[in-house]
Protein backbone atom coordinates (compact mmCIF):
# COMPACT_ATOMS: atom_id res chain seq x y z
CA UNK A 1 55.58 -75.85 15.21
CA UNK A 2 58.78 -74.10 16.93
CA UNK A 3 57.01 -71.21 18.10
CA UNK A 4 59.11 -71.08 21.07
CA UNK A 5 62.21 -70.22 18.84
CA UNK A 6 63.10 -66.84 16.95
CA UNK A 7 65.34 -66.64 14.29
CA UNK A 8 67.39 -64.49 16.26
CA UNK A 9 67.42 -66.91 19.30
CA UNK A 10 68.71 -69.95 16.36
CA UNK A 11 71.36 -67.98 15.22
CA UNK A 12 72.56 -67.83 18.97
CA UNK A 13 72.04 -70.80 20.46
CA UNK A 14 72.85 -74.16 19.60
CA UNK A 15 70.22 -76.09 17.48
CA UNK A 16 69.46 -80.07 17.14
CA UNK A 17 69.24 -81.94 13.80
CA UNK A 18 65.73 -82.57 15.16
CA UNK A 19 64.86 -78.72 15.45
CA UNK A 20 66.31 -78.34 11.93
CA UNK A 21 64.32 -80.89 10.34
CA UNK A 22 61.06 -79.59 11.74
CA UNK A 23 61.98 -76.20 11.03
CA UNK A 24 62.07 -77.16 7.42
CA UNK A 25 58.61 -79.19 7.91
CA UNK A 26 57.43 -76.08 9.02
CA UNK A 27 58.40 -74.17 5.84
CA UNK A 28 57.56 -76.85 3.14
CA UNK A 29 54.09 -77.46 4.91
CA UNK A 30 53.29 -73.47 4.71
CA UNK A 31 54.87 -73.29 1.16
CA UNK A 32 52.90 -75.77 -0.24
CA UNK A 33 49.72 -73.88 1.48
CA UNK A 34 50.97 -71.34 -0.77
CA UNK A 35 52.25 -72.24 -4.05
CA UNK A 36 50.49 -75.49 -4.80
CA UNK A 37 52.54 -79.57 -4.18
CA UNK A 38 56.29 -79.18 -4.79
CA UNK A 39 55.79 -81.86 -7.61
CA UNK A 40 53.29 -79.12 -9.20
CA UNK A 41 55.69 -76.13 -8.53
CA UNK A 42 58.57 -77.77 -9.72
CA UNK A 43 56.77 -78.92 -12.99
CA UNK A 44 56.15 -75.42 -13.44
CA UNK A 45 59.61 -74.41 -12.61
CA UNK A 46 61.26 -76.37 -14.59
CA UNK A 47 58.85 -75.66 -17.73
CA UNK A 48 60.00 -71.89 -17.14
CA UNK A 49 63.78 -72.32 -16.77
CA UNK A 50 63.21 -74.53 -20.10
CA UNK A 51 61.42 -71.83 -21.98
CA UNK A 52 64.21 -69.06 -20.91
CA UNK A 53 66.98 -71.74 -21.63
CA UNK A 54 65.39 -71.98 -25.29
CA UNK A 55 64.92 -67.88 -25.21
CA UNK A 56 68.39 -67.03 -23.74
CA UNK A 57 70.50 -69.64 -26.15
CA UNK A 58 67.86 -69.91 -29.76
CA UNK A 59 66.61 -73.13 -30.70
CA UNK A 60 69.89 -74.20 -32.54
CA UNK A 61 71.03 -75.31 -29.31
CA UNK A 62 70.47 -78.43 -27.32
CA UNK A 63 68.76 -77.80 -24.69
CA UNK A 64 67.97 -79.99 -22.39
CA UNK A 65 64.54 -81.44 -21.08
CA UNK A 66 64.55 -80.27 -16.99
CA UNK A 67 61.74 -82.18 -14.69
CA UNK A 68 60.77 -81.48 -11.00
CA UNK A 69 63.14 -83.60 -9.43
CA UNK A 70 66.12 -81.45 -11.44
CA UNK A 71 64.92 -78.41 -9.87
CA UNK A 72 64.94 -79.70 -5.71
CA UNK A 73 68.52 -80.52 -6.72
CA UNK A 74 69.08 -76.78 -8.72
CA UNK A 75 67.39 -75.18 -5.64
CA UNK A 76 69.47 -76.91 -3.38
CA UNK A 77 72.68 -75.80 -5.21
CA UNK A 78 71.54 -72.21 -5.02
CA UNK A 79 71.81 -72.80 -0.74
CA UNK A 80 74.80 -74.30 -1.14
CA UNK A 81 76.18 -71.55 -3.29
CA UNK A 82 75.35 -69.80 -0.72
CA UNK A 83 76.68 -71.66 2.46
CA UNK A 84 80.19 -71.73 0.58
CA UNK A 85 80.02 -67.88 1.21
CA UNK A 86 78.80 -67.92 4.53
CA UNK A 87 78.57 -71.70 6.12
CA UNK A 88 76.50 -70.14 9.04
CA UNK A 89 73.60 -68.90 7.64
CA UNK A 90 71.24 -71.19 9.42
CA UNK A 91 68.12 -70.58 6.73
CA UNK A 92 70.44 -72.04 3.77
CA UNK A 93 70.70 -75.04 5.89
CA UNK A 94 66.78 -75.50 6.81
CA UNK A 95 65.90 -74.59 3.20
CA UNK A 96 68.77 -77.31 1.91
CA UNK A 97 66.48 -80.03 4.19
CA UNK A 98 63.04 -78.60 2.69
CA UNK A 99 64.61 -79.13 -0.74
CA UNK A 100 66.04 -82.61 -0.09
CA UNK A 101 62.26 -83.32 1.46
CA UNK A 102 60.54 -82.08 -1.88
CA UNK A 103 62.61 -84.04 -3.84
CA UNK A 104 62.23 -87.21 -2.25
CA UNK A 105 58.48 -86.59 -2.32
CA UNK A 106 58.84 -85.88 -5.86
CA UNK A 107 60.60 -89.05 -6.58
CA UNK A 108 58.18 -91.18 -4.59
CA UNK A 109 55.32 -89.51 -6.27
CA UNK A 110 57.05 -91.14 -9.85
C-alpha cells in the first residue's frame, strides 16, 4: 500500500494520521494472511495466557476467564509500555492502531 515509504524515510520525515492508519491496514491485512482472523488468533491467545496463568499461579487461585477482545487491549498495553520508554518509535504507534482495529472487529464480530 505505502510502497513509496521506507521505514527509514518515516522515522525522518513527517507522517499523516492518514499514512499511519494505512500503514497499520497494511500490517493487519498481511497478518491475518498469516496467522488466521484476529478474532481466531486472539481466541487462541487468550486460551494460552489462561493455561500459563493456571500453570504459573496452581489452580487454588482465581484466575480469571480472558477472551479476544482482552488481548487487542493487553497487546496494545505492551506498545504503550513501550512508547512510555521511547514515545518515538513510530512501529509502537502503527501497531497501537492495528490493535485498536482488531479489537473493534472483534467486538463487532460479537
Amino acid at each position: 500500500i505505502l510502497s513509496s515509504f521506507t521505514w527509514s524515510h518515516l522515522m525522518t520525515e513527517p507522517i499523516s494520521k492518514k499514512e499511519v492508519l494505512e500503514l497499520a491496514i497494511s500490517i493487519v491485512t498481511r497478518r491475518e494472511e498469516t496467522y488466521d482472523s484476529p478474532y481466531d488468533n486472539f481466541r487462541r491467545t487468550a486460551n494460552l495466557w489462561a493455561t500459563h496463568l493456571r500453570n504459573r499461579y496452581g489452580r487454588n487461585h482465581t484466575i480469571p476467564v480472558l477472551d479476544e477482545a482482552d488481548v487487542a487491549l493487553m497487546l496494545d498495553l505492551v506498545k504503550t509500555a513501550r512508547l512510555e520508554f521511547d514515545p518515538t518509535h513510530l512501529d509502537s504507534w502503527v501497531d497501537k492502531a492495528g490493535y485498536a482495529a482488531c479489537g473493534a472487529n472483534i467486538m463487532v464480530r460479537r
